[in-house]
Structure formats: structure tokens, C-alpha cells
Protein backbone atom coordinates (compact mmCIF):
# COMPACT_ATOMS: atom_id res chain seq x y z
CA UNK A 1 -18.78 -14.74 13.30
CA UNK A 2 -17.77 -12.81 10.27
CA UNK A 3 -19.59 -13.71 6.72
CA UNK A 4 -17.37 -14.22 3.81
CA UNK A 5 -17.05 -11.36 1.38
CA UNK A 6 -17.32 -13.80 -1.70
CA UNK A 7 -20.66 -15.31 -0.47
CA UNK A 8 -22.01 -11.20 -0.05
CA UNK A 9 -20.62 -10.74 -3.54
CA UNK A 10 -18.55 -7.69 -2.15
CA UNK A 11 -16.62 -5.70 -4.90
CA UNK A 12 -14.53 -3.19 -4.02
CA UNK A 13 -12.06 -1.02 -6.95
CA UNK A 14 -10.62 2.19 -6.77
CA UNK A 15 -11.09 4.46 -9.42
CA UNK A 16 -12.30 4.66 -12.25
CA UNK A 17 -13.69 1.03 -11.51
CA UNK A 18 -15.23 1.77 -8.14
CA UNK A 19 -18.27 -1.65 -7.54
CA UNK A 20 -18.96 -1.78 -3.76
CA UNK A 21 -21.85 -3.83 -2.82
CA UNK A 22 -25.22 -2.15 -1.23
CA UNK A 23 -24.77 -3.59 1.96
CA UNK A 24 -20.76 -2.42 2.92
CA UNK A 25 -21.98 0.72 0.94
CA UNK A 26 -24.80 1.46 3.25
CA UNK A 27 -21.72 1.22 6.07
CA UNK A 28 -20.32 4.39 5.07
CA UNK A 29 -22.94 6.37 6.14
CA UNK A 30 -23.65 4.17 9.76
CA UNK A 31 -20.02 3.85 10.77
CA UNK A 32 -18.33 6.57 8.97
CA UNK A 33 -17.22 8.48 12.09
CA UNK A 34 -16.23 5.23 14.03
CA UNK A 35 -12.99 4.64 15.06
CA UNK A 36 -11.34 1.35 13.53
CA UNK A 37 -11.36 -0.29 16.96
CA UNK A 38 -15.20 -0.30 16.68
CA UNK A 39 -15.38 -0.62 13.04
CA UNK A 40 -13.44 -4.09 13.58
CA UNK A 41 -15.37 -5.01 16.68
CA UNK A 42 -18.54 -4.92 14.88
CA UNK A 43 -17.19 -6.58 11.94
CA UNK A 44 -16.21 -9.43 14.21
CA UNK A 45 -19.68 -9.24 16.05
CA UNK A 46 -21.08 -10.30 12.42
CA UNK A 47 -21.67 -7.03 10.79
CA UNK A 48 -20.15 -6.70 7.01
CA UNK A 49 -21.50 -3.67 7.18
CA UNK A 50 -18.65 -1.69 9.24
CA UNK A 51 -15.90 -3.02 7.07
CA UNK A 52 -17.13 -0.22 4.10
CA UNK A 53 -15.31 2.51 6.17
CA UNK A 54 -12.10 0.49 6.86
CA UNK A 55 -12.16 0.19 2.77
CA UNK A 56 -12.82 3.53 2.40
CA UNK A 57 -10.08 4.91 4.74
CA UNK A 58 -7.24 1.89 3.51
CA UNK A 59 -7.92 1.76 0.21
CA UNK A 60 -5.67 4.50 -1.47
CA UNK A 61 -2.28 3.57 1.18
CA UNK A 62 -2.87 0.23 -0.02
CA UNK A 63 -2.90 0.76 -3.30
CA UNK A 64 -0.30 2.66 -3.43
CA UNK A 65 1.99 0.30 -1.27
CA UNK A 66 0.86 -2.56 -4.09
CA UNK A 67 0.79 -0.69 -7.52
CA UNK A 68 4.98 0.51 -6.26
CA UNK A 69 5.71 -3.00 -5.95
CA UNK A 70 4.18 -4.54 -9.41
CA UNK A 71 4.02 -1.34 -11.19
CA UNK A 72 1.08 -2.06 -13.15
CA UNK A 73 -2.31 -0.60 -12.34
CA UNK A 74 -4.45 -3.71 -13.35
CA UNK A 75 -3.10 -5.70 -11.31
CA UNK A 76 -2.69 -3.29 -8.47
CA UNK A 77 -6.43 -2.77 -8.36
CA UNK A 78 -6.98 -6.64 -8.32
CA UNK A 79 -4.62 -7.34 -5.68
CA UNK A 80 -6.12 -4.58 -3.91
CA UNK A 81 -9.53 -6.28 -3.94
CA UNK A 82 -8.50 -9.39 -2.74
CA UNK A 83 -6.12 -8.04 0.12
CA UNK A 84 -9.09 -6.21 1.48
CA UNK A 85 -11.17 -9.87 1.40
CA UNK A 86 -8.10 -11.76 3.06
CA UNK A 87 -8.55 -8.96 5.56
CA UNK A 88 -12.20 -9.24 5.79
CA UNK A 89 -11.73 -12.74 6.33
CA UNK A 90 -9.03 -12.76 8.78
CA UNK A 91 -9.89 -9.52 10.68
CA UNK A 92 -10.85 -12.45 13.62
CA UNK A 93 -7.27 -12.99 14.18
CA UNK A 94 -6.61 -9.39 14.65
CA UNK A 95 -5.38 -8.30 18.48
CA UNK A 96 -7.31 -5.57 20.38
CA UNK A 97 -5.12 -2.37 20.92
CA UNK A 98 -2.91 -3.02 17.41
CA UNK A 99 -2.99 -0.30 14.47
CA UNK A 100 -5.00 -1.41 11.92
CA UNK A 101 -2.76 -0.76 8.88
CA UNK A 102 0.32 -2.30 9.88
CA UNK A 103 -1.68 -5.30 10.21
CA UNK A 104 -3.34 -4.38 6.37
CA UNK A 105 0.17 -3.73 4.81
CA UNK A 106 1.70 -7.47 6.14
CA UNK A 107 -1.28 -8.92 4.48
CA UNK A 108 -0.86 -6.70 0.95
CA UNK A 109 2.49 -7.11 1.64
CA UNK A 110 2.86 -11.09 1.90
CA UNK A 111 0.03 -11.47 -1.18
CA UNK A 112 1.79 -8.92 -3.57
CA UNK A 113 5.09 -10.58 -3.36
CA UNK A 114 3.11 -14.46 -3.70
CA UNK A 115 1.96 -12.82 -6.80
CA UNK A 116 5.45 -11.34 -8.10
CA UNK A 117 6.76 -14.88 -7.35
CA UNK A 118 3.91 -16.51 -9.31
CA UNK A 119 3.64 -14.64 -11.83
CA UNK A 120 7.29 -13.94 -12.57
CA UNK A 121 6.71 -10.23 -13.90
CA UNK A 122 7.19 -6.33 -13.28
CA UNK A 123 5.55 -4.26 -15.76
CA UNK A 124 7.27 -1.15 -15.53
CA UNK A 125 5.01 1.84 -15.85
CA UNK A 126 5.81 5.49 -14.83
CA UNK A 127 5.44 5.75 -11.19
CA UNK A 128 3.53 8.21 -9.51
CA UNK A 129 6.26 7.83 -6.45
CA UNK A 130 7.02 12.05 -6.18
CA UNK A 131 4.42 13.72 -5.79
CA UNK A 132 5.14 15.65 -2.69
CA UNK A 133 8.94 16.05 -4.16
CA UNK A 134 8.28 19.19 -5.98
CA UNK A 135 5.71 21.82 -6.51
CA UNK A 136 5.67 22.86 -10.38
CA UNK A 137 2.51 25.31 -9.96
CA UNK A 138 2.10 26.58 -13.57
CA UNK A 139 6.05 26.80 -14.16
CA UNK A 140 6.52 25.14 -17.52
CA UNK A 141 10.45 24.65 -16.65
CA UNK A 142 9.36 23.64 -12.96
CA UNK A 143 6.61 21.13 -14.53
CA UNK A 144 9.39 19.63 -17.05
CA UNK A 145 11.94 19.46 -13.87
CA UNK A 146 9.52 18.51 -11.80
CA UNK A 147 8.51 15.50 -14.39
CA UNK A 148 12.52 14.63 -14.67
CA UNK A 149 12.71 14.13 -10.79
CA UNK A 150 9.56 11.88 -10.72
CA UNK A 151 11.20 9.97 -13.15
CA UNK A 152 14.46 10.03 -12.00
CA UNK A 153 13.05 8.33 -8.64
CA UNK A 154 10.69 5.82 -10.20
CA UNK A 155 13.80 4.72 -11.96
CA UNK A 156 16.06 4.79 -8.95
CA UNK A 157 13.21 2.78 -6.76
CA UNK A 158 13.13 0.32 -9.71
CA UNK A 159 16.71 -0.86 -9.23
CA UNK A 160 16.37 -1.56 -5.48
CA UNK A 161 15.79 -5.21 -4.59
CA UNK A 162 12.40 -5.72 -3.74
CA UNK A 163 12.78 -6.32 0.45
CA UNK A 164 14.77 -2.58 -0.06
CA UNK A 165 12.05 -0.67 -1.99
CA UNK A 166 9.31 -2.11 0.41
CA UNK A 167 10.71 -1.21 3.90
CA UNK A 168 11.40 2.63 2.16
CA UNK A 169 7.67 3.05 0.82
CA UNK A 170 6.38 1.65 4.21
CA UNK A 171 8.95 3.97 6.03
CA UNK A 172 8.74 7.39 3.85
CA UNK A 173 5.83 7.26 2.11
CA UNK A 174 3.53 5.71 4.61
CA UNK A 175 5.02 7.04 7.55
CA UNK A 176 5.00 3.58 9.53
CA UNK A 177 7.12 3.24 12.84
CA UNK A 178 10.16 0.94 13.13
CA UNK A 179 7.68 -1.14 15.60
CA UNK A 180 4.91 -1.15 13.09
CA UNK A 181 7.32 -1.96 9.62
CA UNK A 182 8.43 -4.65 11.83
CA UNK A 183 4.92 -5.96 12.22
CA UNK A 184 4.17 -5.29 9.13
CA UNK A 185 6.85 -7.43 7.26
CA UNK A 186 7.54 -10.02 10.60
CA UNK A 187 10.67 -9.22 11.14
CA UNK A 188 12.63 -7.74 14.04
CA UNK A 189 13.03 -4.10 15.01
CA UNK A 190 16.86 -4.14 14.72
CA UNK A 191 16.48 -5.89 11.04
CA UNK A 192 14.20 -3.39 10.15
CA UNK A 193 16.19 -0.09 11.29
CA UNK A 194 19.59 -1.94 9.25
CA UNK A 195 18.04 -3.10 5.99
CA UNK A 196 16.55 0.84 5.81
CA UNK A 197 19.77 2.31 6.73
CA UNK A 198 20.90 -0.02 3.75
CA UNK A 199 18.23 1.10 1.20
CA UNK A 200 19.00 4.87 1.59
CA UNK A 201 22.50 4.24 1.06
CA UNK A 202 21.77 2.37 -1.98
CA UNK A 203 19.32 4.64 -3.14
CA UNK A 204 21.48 7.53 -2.68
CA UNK A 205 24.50 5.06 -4.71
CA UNK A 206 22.19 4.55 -7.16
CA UNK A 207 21.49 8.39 -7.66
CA UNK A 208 24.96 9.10 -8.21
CA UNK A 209 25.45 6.91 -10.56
CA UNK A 210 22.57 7.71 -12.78
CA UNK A 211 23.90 11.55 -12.46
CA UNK A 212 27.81 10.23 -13.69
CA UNK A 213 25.57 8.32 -16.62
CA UNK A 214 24.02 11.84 -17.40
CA UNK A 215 27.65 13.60 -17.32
């Protein structure tokens, strides 16, 4: 049986705030090389120790799947920390011969939009949505177009409505199969391949309109 993370007084932050206790630390370096099959058998056999790598590798697609939903970094980095403990804490329920992170993103998924709900708040910040959108190099007109487009899209992805923005990140940005964004968010396979062909065509309506504002 697994141990709680809050009674090992596990902390877990991405940077600059990284705290990770000594003994899912010390897991790096024994189950670095595992696969997440055997990382998650041995954290179900009782051994904290194997979940450090399954933070390690998750962390930063979780992150970013959370901070482009609340679009604030503080609390992206605490829902990130206690996503990874609900995991922790439910990885018992998790079925042999499933990927890993579609099972992590319906968890991050389902607590993020608790805490939108909750809370009742967006902070918008600039998004780092675009990076692989452009390469500037050392162009000072690329970097300034280049800055315009990031922009541009952060402001376009802030307009979708929410279930619209998530299915795209999970789709494009995380690469997740129609099976797996249908795991991911519980809902069917057909629902999932019409609510994205939905999102791009609002995404792309909402492009033109921003470039007839800019006319």
C-alpha cells in the first residue's frame, strides 16, 4: 500500500521554487531509467521512492497544461503540487497497460477547473503558448514579430471557452491521441474529434477578427 505524500512531507515545485523531499529525491537516481509501468508498480508495492522520476518526467507538461488554463504562475505551481499528490495518492486506481499522462492530465485537468470554479478568477498574464511558432534567432524585426504572434495567440486562446482551449492544448501542444483526450477529459471519442473541429474553427474566427480590428 502506497504512503501518503503529506505524512512524508513531500514538496515538489518547479522552478525557481524547486523543494523535493530526500527520500523521492534519492528516486531519481534508483529509478531514473525505469519505464513508468515499473515506476508505478513499485509505487503501488509501497515504495515513494519511484514516484521522484514520474515527477521529474510530468512535471513541465503539467504545468504547462495548468498555468494555460489559470494563467497565473503562483497558482500554477500550487496546483501543480497538489495534482502530483492526488496522483500519488490515487496511482492504486490506475489500470496496467494505460499511458500514464492521459491519466495525469484528467486529474490536473478535473482539479484546475474545481479551482477556476472556486475561486472565480483568471489572472491574465502573457502566455508563453508560441514558442515553437517562430524562430527569431538574433533578428530584432523577427524577435518584435515573433513577440506580436505570441501575443496575438495568448490573446486568441484567451477568448475560447474553457472546454475549447483545453481539448486544443491537450491536442497540439501535448500531442495526446483522440483515444487518450478522451480519457483524459471522460468523454467520448466522437465528442472529442467535434468539439476540436469546433475550437479550430473558432480559433481561426477569432483570428480574423482580431486582424479586421487591426485594419
Amino acid at each position: 500500500m502506497t504512503r501518503s505524500l503529506k505524512s512524508q512531507r513531500v514538496i515538489f515545485r518547479l522552478k525557481p521554487r524547486i523543494l523535493i523531499d530526500d527520500g523521492i529525491k534519492s528516486g531519481f537516481f534508483v529509478y531514473n531509467n525505469e519505464s513508468d509501468d515499473v515506476l508505478i508498480q513499485a509505487v503501488k508495492d509501497g515504495d515513494c521512492e519511484a514516484f521522484g522520476p514520474l515527477i521529474e518526467r510530468y512535471k513541465i507538461p503539467v504545468y504547462r497544461l495548468v498555468y494555460r488554463m489559470v494563467r497565473n504562475r503562483d497558482d500554477a505551481e500550487d496546483l501543480v503540487q497538489e495534482i502530483f499528490v492526488r496522483a500519488y495518492n490515487g496511482i492504486k486506481d490506475f489500470k496496467s497497460g494505460n499511458r500514464f499522462f492521459p491519466w495525469l492530465c484528467r486529474i490536473a485537468v478535473n482539479h484546475t477547473l474545481n479551482f477556476i470554479k472556486k475561486e472565480k478568477k483568471v489572472d491574465i498574464q502573457p502566455l508563453e503558448w508560441a514558442e515553437n511558432y517562430a524562430d527569431c534567432k538574433n533578428d530584432p524585426v523577427e524577435m518584435v514579430e515573433h513577440k506580436m504572434l505570441k501575443e496575438k495567440i495568448a490573446q486568441a486562446m484567451a477568448r475560447l471557452p474553457e472546454d475549447y482551449r483545453i481539448i486544443l492544448i491537450l491536442r497540439v501542444e501535448e500531442e495526446l491521441s483522440y483515444d487518450e483526450i478522451s480519457q483524459s477529459l471522460n468523454i467520448p471519442r466522437g465528442t472529442v474529434m467535434s468539439r476540436l473541429a469546433r475550437a479550430r474553427q473558432r480559433l481561426k474566427e477569432i483570428f480574423e477578427e482580431m486582424d479586421k480590428g487591426a485594419v
